[in-house]
PDB file of N, CA and C in Angstrom:
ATOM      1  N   UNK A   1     104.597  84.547  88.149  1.00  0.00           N
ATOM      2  CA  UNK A   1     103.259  84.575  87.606  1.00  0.00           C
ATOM      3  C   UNK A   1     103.334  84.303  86.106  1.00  0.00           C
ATOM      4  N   UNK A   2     102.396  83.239  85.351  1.00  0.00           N
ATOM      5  CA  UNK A   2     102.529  83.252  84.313  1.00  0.00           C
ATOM      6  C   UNK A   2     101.836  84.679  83.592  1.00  0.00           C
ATOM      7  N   UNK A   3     102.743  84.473  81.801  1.00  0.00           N
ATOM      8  CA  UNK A   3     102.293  85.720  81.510  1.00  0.00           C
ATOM      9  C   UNK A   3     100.620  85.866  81.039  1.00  0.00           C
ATOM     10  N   UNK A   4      99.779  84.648  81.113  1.00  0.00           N
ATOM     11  CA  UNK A   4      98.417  84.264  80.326  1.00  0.00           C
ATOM     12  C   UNK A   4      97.674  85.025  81.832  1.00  0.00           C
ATOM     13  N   UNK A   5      98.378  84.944  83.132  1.00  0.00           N
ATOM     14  CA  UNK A   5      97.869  85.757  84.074  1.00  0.00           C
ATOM     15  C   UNK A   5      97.789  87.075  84.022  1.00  0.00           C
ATOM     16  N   UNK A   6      99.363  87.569  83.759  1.00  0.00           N
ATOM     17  CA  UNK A   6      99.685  88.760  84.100  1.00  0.00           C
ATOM     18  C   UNK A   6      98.666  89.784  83.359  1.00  0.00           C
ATOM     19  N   UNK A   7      99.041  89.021  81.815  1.00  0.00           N
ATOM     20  CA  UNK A   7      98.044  89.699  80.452  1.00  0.00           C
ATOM     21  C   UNK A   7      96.574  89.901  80.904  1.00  0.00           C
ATOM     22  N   UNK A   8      95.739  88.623  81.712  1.00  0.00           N
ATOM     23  CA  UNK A   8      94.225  88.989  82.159  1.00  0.00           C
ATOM     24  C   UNK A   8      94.154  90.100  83.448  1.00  0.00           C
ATOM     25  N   UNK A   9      95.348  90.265  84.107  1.00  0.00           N
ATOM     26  CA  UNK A   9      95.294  91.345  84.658  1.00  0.00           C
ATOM     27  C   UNK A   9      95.020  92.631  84.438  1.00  0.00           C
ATOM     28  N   UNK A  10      95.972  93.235  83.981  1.00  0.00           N
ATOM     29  CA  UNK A  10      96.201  94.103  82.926  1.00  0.00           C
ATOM     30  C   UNK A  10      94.806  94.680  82.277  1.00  0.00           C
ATOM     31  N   UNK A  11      94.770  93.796  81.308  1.00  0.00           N
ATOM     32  CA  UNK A  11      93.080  94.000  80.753  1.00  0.00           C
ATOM     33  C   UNK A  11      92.345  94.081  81.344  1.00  0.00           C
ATOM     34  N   UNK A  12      92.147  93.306  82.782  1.00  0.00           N
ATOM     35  CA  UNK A  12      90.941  93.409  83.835  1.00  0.00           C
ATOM     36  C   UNK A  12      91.233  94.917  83.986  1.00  0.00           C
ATOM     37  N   UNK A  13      91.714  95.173  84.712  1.00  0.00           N
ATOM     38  CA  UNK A  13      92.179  96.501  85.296  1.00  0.00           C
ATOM     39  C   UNK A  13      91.808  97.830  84.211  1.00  0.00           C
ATOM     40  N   UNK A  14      92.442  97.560  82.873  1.00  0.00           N
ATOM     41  CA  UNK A  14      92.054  98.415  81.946  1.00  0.00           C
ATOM     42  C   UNK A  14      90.834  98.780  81.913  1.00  0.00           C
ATOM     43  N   UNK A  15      89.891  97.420  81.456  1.00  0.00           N
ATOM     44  CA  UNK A  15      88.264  97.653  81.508  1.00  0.00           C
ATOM     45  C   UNK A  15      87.880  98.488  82.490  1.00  0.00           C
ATOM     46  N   UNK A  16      88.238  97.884  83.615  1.00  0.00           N
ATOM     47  CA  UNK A  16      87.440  98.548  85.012  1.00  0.00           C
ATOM     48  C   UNK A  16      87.617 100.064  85.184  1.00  0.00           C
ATOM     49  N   UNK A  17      88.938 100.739  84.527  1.00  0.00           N
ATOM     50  CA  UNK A  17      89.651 101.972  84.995  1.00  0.00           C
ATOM     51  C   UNK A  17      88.515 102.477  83.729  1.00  0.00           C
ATOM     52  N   UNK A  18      88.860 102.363  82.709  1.00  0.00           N
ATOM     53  CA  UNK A  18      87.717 102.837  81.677  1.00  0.00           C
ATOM     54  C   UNK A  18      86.574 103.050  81.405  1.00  0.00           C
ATOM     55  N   UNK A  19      85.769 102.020  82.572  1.00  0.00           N
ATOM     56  CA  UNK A  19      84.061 102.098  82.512  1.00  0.00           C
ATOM     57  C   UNK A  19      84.069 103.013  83.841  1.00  0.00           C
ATOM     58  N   UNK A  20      84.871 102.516  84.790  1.00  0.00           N
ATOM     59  CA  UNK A  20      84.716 103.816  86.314  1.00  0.00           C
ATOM     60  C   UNK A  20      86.119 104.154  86.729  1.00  0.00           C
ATOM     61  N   UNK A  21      86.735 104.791  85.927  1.00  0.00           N
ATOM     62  CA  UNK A  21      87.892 105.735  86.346  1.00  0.00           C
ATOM     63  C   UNK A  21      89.131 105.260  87.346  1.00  0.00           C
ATOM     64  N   UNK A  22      89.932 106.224  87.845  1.00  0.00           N
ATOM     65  CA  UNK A  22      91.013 105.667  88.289  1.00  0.00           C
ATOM     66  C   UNK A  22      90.826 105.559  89.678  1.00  0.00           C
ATOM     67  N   UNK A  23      89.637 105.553  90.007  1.00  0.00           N
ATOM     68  CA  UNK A  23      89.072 105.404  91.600  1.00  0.00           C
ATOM     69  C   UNK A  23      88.656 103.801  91.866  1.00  0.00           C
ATOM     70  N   UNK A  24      88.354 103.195  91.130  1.00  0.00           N
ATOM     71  CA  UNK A  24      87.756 101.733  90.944  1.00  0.00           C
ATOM     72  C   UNK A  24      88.521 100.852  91.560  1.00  0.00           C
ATOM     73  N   UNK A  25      88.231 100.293  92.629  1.00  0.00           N
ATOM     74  CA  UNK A  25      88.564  98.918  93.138  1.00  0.00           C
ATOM     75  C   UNK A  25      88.438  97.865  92.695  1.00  0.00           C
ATOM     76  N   UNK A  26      88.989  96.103  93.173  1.00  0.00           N
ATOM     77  CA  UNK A  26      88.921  95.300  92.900  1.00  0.00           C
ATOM     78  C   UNK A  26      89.682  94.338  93.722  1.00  0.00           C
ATOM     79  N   UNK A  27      89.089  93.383  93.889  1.00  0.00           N
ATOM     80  CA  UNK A  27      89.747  91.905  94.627  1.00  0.00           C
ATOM     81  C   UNK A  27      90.322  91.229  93.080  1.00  0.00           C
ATOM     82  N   UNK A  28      91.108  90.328  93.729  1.00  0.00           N
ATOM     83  CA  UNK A  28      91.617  89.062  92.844  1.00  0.00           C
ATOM     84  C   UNK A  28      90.952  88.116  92.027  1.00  0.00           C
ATOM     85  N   UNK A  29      89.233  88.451  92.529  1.00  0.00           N
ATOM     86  CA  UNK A  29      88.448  87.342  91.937  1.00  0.00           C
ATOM     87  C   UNK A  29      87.437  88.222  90.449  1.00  0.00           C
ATOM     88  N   UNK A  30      88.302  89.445  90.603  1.00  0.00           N
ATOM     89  CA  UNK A  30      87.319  90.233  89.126  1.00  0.00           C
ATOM     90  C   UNK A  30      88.459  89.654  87.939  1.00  0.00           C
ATOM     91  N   UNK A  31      89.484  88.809  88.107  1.00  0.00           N
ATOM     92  CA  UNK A  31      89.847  88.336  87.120  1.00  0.00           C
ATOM     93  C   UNK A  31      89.386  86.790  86.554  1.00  0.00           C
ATOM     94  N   UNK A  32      88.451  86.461  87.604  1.00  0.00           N
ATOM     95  CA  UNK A  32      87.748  85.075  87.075  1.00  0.00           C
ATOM     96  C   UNK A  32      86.076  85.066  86.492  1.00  0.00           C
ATOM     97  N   UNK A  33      85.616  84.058  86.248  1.00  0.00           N
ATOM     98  CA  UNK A  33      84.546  84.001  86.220  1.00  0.00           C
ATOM     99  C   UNK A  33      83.704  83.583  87.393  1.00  0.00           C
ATOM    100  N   UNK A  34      82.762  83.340  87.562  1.00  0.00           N
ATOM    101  CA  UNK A  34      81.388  83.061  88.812  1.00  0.00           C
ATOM    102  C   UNK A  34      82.145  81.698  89.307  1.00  0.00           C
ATOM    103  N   UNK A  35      82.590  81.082  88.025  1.00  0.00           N
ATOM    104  CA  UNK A  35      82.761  79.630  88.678  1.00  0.00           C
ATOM    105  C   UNK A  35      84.304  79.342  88.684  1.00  0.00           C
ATOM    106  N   UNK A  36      84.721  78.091  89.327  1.00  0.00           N
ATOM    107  CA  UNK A  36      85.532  78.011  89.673  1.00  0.00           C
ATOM    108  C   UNK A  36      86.479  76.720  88.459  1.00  0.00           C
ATOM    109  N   UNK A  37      86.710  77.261  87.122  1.00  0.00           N
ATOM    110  CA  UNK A  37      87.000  76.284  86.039  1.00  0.00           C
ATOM    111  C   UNK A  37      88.925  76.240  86.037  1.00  0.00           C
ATOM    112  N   UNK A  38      88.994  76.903  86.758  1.00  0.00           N
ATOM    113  CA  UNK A  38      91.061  76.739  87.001  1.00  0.00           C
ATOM    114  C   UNK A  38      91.229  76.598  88.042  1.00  0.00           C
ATOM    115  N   UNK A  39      91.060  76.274  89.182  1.00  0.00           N
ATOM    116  CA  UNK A  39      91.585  76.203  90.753  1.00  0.00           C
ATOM    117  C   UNK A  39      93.277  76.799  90.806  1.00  0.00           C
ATOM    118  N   UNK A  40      94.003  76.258  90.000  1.00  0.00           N
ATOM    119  CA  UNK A  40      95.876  76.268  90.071  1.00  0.00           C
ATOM    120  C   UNK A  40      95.421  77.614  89.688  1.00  0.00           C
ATOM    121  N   UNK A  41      94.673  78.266  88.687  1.00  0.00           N
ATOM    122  CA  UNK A  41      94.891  79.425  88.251  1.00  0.00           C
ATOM    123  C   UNK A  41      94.705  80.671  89.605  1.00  0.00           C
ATOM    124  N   UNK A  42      93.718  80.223  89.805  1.00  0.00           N
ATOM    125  CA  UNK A  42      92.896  81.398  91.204  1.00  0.00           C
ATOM    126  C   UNK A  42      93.956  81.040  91.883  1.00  0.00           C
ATOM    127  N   UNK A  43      94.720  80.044  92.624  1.00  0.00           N
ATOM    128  CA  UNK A  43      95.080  80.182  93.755  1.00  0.00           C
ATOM    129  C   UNK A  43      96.636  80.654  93.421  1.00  0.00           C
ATOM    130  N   UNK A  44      97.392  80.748  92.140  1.00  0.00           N
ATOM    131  CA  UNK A  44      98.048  81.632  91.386  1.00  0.00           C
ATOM    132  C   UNK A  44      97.483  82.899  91.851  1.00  0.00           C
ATOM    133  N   UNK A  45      96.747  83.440  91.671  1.00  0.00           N
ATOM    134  CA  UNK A  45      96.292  85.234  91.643  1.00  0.00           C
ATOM    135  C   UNK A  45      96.645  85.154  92.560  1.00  0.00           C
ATOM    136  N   UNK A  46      95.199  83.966  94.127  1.00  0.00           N
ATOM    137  CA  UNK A  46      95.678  84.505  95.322  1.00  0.00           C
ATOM    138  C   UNK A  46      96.699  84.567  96.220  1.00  0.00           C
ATOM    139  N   UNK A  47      97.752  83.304  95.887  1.00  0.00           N
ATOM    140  CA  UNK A  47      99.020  83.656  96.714  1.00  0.00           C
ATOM    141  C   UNK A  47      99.680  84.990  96.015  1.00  0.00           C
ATOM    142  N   UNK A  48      99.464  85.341  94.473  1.00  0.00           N
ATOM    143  CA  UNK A  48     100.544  86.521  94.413  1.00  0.00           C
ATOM    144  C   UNK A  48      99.969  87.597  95.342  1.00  0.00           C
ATOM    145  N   UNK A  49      98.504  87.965  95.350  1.00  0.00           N
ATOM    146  CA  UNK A  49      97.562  88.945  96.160  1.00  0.00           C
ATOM    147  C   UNK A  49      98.407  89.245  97.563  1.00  0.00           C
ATOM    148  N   UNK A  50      97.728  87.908  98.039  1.00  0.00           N
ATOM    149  CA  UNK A  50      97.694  87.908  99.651  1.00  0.00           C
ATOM    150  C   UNK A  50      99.047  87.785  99.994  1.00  0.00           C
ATOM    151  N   UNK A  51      99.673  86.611  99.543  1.00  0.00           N
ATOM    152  CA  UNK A  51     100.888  85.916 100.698  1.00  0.00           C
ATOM    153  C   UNK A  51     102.007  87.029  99.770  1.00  0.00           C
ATOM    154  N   UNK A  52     102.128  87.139  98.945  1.00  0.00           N
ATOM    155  CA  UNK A  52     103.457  87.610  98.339  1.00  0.00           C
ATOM    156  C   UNK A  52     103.723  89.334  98.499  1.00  0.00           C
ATOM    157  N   UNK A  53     101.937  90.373  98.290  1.00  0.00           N
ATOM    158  CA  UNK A  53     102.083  91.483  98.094  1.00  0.00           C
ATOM    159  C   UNK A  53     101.695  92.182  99.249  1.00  0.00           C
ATOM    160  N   UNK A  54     100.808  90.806 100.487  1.00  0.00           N
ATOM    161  CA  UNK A  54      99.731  91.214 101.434  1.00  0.00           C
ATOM    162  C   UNK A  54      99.275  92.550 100.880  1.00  0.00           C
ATOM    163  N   UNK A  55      98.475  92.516  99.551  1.00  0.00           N
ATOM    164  CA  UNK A  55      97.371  93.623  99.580  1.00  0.00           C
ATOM    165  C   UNK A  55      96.026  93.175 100.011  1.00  0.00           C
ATOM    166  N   UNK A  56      95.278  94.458 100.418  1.00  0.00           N
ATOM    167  CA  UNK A  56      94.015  94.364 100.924  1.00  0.00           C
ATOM    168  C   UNK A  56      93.363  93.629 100.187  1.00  0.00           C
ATOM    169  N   UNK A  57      91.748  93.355 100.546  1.00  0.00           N
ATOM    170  CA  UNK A  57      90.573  92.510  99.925  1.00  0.00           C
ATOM    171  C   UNK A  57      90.554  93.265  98.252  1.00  0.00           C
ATOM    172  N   UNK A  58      90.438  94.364  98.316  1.00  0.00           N
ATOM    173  CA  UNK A  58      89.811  95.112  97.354  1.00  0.00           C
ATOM    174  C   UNK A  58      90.927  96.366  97.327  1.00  0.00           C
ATOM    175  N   UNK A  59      91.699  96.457  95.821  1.00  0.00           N
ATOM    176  CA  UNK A  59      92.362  97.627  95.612  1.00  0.00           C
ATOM    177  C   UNK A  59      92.215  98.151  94.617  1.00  0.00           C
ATOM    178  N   UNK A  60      92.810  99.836  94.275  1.00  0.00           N
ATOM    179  CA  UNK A  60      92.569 100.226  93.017  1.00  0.00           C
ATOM    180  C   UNK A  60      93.114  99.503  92.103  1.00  0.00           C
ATOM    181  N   UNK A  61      92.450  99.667  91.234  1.00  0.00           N
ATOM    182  CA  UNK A  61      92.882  99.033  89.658  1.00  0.00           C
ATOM    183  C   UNK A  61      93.938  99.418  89.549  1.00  0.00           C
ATOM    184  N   UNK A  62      93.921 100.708  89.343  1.00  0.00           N
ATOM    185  CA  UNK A  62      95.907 101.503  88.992  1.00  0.00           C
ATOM    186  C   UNK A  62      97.016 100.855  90.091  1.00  0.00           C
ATOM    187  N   UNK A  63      96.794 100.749  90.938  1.00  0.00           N
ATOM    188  CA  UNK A  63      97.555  99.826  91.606  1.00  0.00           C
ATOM    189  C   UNK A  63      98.525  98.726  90.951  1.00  0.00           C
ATOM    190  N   UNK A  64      97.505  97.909  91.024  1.00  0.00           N
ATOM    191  CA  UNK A  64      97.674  96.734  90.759  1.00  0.00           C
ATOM    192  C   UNK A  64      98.159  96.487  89.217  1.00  0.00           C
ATOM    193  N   UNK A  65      97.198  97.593  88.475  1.00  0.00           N
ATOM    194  CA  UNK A  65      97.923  97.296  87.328  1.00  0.00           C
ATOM    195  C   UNK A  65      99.259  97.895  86.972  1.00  0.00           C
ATOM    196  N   UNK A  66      99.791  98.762  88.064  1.00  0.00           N
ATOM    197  CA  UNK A  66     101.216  99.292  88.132  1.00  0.00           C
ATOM    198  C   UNK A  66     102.193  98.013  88.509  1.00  0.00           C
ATOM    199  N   UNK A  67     101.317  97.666  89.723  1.00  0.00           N
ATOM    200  CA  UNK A  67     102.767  96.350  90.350  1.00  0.00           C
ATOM    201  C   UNK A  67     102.882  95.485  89.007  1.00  0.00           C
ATOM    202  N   UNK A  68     101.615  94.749  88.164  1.00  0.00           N
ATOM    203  CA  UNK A  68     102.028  93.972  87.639  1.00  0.00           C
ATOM    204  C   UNK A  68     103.029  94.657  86.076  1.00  0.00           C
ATOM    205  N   UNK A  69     102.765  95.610  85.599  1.00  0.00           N
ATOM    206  CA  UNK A  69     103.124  96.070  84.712  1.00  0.00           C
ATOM    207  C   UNK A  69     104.993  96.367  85.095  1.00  0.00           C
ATOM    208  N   UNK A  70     105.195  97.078  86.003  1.00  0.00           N
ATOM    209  CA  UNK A  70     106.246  97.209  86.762  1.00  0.00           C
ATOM    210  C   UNK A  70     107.184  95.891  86.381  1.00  0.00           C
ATOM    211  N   UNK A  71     106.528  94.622  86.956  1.00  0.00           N
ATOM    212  CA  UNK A  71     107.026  92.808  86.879  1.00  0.00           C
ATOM    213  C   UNK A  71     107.304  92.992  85.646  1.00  0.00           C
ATOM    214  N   UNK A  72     106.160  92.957  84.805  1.00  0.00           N
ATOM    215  CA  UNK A  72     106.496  93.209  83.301  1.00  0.00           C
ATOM    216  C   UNK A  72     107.259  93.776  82.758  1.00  0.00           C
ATOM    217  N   UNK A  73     108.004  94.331  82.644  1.00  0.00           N
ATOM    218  CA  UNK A  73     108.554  95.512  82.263  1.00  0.00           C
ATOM    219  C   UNK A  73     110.013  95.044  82.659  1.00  0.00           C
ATOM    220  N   UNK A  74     111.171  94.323  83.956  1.00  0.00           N
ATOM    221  CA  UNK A  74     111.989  93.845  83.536  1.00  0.00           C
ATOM    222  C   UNK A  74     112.517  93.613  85.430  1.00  0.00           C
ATOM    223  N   UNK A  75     112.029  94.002  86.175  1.00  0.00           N
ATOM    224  CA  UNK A  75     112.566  94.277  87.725  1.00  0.00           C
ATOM    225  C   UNK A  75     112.349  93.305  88.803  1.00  0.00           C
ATOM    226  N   UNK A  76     110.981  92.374  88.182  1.00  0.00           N
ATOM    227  CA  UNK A  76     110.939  91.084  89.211  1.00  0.00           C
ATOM    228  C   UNK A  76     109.823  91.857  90.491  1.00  0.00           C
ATOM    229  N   UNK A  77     109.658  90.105  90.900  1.00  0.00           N
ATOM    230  CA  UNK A  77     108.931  90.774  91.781  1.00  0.00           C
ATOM    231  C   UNK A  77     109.261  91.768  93.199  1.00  0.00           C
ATOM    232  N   UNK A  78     110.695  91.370  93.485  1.00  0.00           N
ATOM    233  CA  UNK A  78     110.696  91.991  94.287  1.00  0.00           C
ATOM    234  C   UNK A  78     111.103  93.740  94.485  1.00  0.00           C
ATOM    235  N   UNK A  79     110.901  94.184  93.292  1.00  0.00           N
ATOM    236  CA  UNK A  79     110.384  95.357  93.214  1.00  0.00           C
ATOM    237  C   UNK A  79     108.830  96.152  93.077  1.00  0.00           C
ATOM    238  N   UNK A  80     108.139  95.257  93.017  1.00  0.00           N
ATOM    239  CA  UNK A  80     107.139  95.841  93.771  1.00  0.00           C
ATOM    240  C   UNK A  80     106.801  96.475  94.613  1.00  0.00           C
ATOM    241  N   UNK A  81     107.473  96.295  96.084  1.00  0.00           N
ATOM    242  CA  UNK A  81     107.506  96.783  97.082  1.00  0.00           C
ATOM    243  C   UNK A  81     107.647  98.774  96.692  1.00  0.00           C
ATOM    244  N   UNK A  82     108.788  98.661  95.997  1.00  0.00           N
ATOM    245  CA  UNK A  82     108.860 100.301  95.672  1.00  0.00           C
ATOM    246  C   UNK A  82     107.480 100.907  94.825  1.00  0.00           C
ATOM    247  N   UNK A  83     106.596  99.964  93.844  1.00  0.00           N
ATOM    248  CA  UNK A  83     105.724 100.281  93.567  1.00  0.00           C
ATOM    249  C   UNK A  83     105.056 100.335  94.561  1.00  0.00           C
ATOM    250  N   UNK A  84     104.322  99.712  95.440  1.00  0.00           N
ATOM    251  CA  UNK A  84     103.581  99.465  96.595  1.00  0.00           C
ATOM    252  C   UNK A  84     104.240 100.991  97.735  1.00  0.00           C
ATOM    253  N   UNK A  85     105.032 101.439  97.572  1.00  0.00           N
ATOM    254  CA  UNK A  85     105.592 102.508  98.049  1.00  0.00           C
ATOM    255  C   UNK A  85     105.409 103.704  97.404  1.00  0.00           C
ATOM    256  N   UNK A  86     105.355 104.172  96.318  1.00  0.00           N
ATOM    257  CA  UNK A  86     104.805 105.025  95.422  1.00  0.00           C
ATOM    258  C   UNK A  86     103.208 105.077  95.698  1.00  0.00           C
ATOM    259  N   UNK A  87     102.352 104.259  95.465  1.00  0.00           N
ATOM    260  CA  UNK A  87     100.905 104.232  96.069  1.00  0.00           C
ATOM    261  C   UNK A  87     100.698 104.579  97.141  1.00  0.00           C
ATOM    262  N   UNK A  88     101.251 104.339  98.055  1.00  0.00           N
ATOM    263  CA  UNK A  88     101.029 104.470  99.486  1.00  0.00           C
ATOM    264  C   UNK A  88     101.319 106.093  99.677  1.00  0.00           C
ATOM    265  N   UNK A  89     102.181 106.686  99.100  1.00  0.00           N
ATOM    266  CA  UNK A  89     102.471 107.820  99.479  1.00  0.00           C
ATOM    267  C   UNK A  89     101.567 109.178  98.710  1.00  0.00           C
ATOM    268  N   UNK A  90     100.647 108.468  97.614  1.00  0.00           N
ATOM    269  CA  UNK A  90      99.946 109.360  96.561  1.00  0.00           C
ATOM    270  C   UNK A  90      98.898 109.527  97.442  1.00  0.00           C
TER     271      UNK A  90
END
């Protein structure tokens, strides 16, 4: 994932956790706008979403902003899964 993604993640997630708490959901598409001005970009989010993490339509923010922060941070993606394992068990 590029990092111009990872970074609008992140921030998405921040906003959302901040205006409605650590209960707040979200799909892949609260990181775009209405319209569709990057195609490579969206379908970036959605293969990492769907094909790579198979998460649901709509997840918590903290989630998501754990897996990607997690990437960030130095472990790759295929440690996620242990993040995605930590959630599951909270």
């Amino acid at each position: 994932m590029r990092d111009s993604l990872r970074q609008k993640i992140i921030d998405t997630c921040d906003a959302k956790i901040a205006q409605k708490g650590d209960g707040v959901g979200l799909s892949f598409y609260a990181f775009f706008a209405n319209r569709n001005d990057d195609p490579d970009l969206l379908m970036e989010a959605a293969t990492w979403w769907i094909k790579n993490h198979k998460l649901d339509h709509f997840e918590k923010a903290t989630k998501i902003r754990a897996i990607v922060s997690e990437r960030s941070d130095q472990y790759g993606e295929k440690n996620s899964e242990a993040v995605l394992g930590r959630e599951r068990t909270r």
